[in-house]
PDB file of N, CA and C in Angstrom:
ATOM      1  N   UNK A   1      34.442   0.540 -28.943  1.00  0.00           N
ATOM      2  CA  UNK A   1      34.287  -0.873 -29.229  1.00  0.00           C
ATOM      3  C   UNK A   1      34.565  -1.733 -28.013  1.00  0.00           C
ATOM      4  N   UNK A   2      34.658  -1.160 -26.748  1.00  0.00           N
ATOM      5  CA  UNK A   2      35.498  -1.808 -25.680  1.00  0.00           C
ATOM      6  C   UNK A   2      33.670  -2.936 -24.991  1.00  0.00           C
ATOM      7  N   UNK A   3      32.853  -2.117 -25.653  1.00  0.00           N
ATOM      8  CA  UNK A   3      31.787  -2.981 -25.453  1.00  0.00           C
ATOM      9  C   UNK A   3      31.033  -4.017 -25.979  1.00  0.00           C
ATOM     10  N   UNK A   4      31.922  -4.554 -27.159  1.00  0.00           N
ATOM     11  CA  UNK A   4      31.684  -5.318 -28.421  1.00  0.00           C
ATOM     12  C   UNK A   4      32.502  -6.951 -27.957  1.00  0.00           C
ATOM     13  N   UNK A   5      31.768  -7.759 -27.694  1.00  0.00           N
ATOM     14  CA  UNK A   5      32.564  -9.290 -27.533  1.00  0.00           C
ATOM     15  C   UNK A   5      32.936  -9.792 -28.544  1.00  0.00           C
ATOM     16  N   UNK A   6      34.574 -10.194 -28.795  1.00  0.00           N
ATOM     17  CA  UNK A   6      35.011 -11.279 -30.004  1.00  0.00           C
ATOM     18  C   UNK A   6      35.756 -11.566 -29.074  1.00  0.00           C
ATOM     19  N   UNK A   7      36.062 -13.006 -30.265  1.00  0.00           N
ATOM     20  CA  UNK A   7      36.786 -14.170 -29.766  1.00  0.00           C
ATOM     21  C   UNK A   7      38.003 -13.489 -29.822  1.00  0.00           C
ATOM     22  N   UNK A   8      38.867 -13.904 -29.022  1.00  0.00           N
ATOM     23  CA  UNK A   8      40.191 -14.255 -29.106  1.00  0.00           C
ATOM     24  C   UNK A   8      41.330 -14.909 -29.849  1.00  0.00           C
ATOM     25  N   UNK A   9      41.738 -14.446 -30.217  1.00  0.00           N
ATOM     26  CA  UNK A   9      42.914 -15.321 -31.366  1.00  0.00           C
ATOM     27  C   UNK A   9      42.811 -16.931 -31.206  1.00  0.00           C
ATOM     28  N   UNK A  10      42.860 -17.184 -29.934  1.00  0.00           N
ATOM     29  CA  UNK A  10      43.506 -18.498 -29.855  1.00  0.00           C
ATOM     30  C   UNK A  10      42.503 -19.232 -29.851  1.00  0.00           C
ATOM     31  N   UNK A  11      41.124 -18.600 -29.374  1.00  0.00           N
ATOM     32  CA  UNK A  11      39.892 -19.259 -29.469  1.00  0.00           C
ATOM     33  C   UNK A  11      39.575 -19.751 -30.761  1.00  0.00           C
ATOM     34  N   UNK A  12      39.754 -18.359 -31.702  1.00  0.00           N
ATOM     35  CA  UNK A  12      39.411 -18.420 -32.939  1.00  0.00           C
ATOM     36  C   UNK A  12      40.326 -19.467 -33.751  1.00  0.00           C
ATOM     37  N   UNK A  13      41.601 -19.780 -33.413  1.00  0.00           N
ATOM     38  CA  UNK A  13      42.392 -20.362 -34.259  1.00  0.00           C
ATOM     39  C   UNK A  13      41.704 -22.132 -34.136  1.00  0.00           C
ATOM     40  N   UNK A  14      41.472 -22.098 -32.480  1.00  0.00           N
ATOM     41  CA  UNK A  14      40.325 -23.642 -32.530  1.00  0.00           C
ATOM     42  C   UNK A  14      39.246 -23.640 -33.088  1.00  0.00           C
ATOM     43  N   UNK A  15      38.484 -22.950 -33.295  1.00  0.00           N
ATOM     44  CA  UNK A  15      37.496 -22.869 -34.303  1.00  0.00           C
ATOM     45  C   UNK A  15      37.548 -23.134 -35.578  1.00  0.00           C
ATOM     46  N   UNK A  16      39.108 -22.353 -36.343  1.00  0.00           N
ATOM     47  CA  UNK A  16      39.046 -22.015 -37.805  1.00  0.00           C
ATOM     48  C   UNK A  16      38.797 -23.536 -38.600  1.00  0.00           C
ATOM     49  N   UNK A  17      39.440 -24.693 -37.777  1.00  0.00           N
ATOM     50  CA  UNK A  17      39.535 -25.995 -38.580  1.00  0.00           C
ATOM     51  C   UNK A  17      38.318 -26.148 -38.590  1.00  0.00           C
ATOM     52  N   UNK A  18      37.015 -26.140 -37.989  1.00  0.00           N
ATOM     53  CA  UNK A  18      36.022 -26.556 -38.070  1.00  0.00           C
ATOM     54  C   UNK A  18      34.913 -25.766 -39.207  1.00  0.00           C
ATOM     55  N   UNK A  19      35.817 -25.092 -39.693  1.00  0.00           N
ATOM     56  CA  UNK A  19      34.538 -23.867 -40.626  1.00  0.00           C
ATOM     57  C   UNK A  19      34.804 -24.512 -41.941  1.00  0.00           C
ATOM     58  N   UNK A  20      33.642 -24.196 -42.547  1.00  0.00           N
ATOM     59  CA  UNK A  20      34.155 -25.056 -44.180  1.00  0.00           C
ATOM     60  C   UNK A  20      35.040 -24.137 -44.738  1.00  0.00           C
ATOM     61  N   UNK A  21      35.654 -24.647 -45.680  1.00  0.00           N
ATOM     62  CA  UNK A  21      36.758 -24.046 -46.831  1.00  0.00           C
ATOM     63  C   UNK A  21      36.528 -24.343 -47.991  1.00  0.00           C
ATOM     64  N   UNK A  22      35.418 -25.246 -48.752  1.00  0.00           N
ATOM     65  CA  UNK A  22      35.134 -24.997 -50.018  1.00  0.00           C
ATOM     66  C   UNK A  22      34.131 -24.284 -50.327  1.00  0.00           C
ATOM     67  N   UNK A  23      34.589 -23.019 -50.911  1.00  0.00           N
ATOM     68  CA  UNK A  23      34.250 -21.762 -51.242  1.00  0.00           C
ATOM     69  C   UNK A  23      33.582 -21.750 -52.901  1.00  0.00           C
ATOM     70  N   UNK A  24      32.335 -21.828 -52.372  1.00  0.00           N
ATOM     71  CA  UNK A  24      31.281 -21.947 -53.942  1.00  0.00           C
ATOM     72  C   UNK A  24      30.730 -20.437 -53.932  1.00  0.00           C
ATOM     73  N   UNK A  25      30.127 -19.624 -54.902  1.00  0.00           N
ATOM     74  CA  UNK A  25      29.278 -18.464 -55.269  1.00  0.00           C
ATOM     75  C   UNK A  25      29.766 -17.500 -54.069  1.00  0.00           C
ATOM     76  N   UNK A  26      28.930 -16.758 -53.667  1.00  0.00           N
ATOM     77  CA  UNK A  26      29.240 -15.484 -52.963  1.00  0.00           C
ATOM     78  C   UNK A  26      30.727 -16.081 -52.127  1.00  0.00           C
ATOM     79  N   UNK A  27      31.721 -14.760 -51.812  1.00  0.00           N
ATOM     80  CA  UNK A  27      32.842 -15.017 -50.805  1.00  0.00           C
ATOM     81  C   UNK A  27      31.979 -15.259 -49.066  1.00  0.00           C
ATOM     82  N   UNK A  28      32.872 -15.519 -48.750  1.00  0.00           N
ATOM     83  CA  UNK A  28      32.198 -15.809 -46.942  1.00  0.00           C
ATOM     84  C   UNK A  28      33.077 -14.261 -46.436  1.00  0.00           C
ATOM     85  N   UNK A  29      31.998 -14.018 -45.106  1.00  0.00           N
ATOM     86  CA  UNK A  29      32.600 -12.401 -44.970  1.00  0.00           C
ATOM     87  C   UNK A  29      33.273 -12.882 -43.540  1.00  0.00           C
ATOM     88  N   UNK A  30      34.082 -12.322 -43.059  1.00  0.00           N
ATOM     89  CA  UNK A  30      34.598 -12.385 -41.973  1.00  0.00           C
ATOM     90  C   UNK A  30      34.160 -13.690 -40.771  1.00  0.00           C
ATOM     91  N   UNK A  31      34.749 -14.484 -41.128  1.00  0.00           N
ATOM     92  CA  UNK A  31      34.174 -15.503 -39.995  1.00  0.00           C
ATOM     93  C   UNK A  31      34.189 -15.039 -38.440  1.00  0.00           C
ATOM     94  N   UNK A  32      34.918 -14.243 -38.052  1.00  0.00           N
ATOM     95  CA  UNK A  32      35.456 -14.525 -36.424  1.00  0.00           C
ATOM     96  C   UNK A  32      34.775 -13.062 -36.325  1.00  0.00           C
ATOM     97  N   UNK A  33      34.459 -12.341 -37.073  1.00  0.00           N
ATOM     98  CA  UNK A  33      33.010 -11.186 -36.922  1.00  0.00           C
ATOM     99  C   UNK A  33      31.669 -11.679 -36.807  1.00  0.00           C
ATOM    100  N   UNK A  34      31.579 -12.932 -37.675  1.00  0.00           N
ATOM    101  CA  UNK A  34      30.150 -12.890 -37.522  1.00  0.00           C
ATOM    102  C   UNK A  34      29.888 -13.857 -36.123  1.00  0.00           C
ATOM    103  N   UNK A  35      30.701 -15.177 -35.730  1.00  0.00           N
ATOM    104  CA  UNK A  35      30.541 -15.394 -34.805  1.00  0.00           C
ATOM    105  C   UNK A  35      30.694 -14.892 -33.475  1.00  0.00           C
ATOM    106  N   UNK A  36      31.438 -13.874 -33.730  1.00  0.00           N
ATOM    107  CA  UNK A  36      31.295 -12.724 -32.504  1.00  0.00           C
ATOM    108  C   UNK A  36      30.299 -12.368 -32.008  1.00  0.00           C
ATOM    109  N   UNK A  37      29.642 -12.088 -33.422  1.00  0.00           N
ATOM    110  CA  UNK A  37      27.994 -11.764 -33.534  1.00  0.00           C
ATOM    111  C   UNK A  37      27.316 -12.377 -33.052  1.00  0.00           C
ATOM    112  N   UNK A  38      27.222 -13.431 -33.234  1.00  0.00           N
ATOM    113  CA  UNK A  38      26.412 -14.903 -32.771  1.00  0.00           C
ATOM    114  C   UNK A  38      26.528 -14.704 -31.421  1.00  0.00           C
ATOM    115  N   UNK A  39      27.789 -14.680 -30.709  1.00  0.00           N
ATOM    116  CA  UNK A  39      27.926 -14.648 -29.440  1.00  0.00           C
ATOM    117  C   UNK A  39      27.487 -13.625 -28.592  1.00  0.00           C
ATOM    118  N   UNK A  40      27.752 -12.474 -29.021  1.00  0.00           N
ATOM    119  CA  UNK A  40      26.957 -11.267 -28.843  1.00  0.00           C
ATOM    120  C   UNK A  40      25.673 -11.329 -28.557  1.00  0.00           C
ATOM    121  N   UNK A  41      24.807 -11.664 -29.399  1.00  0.00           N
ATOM    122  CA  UNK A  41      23.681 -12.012 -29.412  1.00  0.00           C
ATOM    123  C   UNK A  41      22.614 -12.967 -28.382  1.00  0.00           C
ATOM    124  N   UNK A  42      23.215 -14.178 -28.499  1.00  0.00           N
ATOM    125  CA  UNK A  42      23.323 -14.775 -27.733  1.00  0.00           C
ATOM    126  C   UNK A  42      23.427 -14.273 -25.851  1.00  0.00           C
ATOM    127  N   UNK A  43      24.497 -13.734 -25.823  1.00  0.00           N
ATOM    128  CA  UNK A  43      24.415 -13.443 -24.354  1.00  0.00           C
ATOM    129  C   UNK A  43      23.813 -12.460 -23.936  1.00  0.00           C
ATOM    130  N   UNK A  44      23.817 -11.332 -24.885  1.00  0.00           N
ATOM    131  CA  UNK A  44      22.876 -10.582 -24.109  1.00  0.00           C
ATOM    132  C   UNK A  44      21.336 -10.602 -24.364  1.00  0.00           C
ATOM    133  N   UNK A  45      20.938 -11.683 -25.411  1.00  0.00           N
ATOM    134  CA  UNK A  45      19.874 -12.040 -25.187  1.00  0.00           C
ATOM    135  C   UNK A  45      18.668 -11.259 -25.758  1.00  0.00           C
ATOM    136  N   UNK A  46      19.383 -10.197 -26.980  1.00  0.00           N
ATOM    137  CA  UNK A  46      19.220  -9.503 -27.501  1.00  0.00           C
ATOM    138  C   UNK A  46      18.093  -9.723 -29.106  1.00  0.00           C
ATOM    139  N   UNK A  47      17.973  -9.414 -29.571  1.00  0.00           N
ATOM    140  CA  UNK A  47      16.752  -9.444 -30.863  1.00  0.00           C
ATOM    141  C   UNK A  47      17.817  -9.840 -32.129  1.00  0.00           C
ATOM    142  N   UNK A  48      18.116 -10.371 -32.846  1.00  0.00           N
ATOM    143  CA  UNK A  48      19.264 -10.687 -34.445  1.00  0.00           C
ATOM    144  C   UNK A  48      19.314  -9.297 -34.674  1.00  0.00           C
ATOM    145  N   UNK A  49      18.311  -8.036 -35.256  1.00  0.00           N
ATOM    146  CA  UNK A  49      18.309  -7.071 -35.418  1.00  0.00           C
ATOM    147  C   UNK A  49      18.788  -6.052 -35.224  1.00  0.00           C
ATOM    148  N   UNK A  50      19.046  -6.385 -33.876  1.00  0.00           N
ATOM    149  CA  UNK A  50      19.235  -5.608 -33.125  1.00  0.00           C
ATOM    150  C   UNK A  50      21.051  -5.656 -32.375  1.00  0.00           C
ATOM    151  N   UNK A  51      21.321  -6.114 -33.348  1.00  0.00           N
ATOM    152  CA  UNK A  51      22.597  -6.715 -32.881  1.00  0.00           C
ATOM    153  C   UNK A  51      23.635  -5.137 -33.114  1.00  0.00           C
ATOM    154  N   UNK A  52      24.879  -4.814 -32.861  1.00  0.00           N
ATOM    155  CA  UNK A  52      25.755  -3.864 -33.356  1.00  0.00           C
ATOM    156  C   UNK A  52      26.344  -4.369 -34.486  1.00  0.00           C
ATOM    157  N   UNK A  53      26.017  -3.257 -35.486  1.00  0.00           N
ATOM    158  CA  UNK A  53      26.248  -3.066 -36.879  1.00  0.00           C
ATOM    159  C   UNK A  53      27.705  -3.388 -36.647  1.00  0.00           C
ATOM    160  N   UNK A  54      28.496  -3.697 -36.159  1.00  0.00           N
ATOM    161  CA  UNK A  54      30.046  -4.351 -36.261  1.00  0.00           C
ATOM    162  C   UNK A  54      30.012  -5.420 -36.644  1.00  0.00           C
ATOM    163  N   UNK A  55      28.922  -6.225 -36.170  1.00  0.00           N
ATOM    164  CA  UNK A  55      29.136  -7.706 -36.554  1.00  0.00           C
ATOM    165  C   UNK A  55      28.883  -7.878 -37.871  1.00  0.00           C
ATOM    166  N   UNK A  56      27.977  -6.706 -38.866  1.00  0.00           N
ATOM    167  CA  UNK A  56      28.002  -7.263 -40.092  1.00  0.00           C
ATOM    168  C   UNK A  56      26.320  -7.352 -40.022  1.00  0.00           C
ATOM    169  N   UNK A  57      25.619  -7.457 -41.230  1.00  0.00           N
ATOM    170  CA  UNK A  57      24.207  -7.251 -41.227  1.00  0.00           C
ATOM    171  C   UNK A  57      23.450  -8.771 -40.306  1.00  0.00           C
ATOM    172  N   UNK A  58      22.068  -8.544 -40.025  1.00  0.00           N
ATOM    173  CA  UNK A  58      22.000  -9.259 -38.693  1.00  0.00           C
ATOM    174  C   UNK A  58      21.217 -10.240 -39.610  1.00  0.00           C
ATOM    175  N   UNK A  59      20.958 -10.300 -40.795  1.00  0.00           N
ATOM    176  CA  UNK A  59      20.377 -11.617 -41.298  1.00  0.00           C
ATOM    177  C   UNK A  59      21.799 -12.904 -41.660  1.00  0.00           C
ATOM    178  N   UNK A  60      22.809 -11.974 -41.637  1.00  0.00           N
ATOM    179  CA  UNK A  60      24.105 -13.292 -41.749  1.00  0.00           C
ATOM    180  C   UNK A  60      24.099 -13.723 -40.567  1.00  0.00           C
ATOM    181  N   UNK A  61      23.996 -13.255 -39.514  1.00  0.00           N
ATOM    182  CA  UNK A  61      24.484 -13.441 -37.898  1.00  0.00           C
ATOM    183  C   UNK A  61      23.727 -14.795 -37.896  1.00  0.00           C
ATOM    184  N   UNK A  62      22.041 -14.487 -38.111  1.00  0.00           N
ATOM    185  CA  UNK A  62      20.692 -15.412 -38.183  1.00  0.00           C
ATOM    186  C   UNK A  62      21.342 -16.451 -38.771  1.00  0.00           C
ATOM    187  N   UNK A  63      21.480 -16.074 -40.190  1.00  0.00           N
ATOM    188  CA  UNK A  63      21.409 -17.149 -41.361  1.00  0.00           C
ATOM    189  C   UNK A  63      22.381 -18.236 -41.108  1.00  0.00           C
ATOM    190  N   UNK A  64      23.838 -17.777 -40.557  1.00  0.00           N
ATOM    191  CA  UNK A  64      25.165 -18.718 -40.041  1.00  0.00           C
ATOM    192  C   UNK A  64      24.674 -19.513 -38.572  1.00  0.00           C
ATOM    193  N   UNK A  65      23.762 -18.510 -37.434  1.00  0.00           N
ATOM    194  CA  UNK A  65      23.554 -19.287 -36.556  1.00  0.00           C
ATOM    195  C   UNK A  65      22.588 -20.255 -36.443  1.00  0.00           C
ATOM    196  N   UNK A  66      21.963 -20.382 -37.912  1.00  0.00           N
ATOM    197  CA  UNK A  66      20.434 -21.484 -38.045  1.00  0.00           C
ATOM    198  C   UNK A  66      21.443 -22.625 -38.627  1.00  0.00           C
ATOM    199  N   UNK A  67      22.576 -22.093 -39.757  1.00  0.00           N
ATOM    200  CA  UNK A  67      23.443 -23.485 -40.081  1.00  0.00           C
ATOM    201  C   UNK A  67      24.125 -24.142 -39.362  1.00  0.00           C
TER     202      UNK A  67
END
């Protein structure tokens, strides 16, 4: 996993205020995975698809980074 980018605690803890918290129908899956994902993605510039199955399936990665 030493090749897998996530945030950092402290990064993530500035982030967390900004994520919603009212929690309607399905649970939300790991926030600071999927934006990992996002970031992941992102830099290497890579296909959603094609992302590493760590981050979690690559239509959430999509679906969170279009919201």
């Amino acid at each position: 996993m030493a090749d897998h980018f996530w945030l950092f605690e402290a990064v993530f803890a500035r982030l967390q205020p900004l994520l919603p918290t009212d929690i309607r129908g399905v649970p939300r899956v790991d926030d600071r995975r999927v934006i990992s994902g996002i970031v992941h993605v992102l830099q290497s510039r890579c296909r959603w698809r094609d992302a590493p199955p760590v981050y979690g399936p690559p239509k959430t990665l999509y679906n969170r980074f279009v919201r």
